[in-house]
C-alpha atoms as a PDB file:
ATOM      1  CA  UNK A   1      15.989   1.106   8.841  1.00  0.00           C
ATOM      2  CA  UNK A   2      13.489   0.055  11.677  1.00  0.00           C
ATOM      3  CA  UNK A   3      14.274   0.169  15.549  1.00  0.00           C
ATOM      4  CA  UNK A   4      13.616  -3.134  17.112  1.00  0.00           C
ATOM      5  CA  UNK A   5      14.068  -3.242  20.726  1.00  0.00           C
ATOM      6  CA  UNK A   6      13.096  -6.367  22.776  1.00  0.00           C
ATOM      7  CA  UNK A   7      12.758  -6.204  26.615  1.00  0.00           C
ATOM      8  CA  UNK A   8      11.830  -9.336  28.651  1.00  0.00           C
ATOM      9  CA  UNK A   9      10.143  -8.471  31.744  1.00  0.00           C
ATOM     10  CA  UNK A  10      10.654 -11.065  34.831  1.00  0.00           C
ATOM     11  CA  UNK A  11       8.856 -11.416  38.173  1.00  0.00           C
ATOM     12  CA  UNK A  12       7.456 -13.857  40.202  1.00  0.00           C
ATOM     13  CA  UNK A  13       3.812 -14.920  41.088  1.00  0.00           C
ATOM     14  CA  UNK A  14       2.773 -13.471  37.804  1.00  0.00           C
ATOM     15  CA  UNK A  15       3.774  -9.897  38.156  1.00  0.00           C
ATOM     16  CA  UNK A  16       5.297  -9.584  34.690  1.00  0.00           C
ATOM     17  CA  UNK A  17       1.891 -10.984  33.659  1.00  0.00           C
ATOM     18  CA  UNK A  18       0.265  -8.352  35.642  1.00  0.00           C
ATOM     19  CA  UNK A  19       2.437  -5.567  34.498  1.00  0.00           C
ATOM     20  CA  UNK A  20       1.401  -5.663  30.595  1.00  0.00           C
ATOM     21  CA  UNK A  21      -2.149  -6.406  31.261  1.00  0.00           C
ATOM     22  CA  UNK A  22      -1.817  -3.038  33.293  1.00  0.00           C
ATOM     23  CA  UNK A  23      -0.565  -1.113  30.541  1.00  0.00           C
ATOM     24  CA  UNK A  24      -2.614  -2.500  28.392  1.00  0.00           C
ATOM     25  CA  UNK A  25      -5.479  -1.637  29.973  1.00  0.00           C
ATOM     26  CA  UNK A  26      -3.962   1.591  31.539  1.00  0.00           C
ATOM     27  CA  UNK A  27      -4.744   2.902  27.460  1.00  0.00           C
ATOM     28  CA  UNK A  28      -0.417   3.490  27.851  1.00  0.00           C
ATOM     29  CA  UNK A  29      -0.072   0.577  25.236  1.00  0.00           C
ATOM     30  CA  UNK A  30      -2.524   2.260  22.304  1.00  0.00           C
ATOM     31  CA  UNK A  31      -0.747   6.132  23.513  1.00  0.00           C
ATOM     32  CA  UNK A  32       2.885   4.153  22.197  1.00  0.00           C
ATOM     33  CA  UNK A  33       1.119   2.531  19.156  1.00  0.00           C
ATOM     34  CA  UNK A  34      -0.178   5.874  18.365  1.00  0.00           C
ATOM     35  CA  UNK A  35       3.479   8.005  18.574  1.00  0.00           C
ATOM     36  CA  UNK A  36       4.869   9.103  15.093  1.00  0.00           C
ATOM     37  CA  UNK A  37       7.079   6.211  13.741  1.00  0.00           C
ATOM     38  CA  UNK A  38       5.877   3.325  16.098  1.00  0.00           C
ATOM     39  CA  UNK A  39       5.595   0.649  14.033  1.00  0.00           C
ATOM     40  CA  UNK A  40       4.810  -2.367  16.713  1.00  0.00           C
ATOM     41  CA  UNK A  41       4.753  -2.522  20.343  1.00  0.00           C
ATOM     42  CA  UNK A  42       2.970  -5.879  21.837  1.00  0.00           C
ATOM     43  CA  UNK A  43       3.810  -8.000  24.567  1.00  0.00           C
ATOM     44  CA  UNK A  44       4.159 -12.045  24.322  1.00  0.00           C
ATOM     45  CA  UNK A  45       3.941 -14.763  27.099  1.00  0.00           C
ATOM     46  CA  UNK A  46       6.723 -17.654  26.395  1.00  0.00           C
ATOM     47  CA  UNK A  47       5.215 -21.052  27.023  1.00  0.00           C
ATOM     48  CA  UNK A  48       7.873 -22.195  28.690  1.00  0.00           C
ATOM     49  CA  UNK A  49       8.367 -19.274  31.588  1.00  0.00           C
ATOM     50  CA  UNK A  50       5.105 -18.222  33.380  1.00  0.00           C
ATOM     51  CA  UNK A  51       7.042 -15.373  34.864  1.00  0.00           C
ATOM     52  CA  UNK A  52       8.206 -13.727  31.742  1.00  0.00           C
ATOM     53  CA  UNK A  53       7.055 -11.593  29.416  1.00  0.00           C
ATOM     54  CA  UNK A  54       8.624 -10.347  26.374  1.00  0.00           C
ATOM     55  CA  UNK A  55       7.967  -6.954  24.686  1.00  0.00           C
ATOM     56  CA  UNK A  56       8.505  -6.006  20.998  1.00  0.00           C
ATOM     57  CA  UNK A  57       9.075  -2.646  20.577  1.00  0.00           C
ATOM     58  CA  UNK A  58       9.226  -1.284  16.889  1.00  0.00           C
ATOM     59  CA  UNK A  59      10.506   2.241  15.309  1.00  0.00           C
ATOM     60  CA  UNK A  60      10.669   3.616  11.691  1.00  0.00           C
ATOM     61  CA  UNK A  61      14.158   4.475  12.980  1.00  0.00           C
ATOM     62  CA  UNK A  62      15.870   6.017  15.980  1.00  0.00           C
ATOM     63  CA  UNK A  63      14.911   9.492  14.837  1.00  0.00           C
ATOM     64  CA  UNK A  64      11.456   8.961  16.113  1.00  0.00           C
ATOM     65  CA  UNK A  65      12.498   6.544  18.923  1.00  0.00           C
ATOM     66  CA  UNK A  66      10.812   8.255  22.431  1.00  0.00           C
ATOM     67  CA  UNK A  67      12.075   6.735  25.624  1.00  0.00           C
END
């Protein structure tokens, strides 16, 4: 059974925004997509909330789940 852990990141004047694109381009993004047992990590913007972003994190299970 898969892992799914969703985190919403909040800020103002776009910092959530800025986060992600940071760790996206950081190469910290591809490094967690490329861990034993990830099965999805990528971020979406909400249309309605320009300060949040939410992240979907997802595991082949908890066994391979690294913090």
């Amino acid at each position: 059974m898969s892992l799914i852990i969703n985190i919403y990141y909040t800020g103002e004047n776009g910092l959530a925004k800025k986060f992600a694109k940071e760790m996206i381009s950081s190469g910290i993004v591809e490094r967690v997509r490329a861990e034993e047992g990830n099965e999805r990590y990528n971020y979406f913007f909400p249309m309605d909330d320009e300060e949040t972003v939410l992240l979907i994190d997802r595991w082949k299970d908890s066994e391979v789940f690294v913090v």
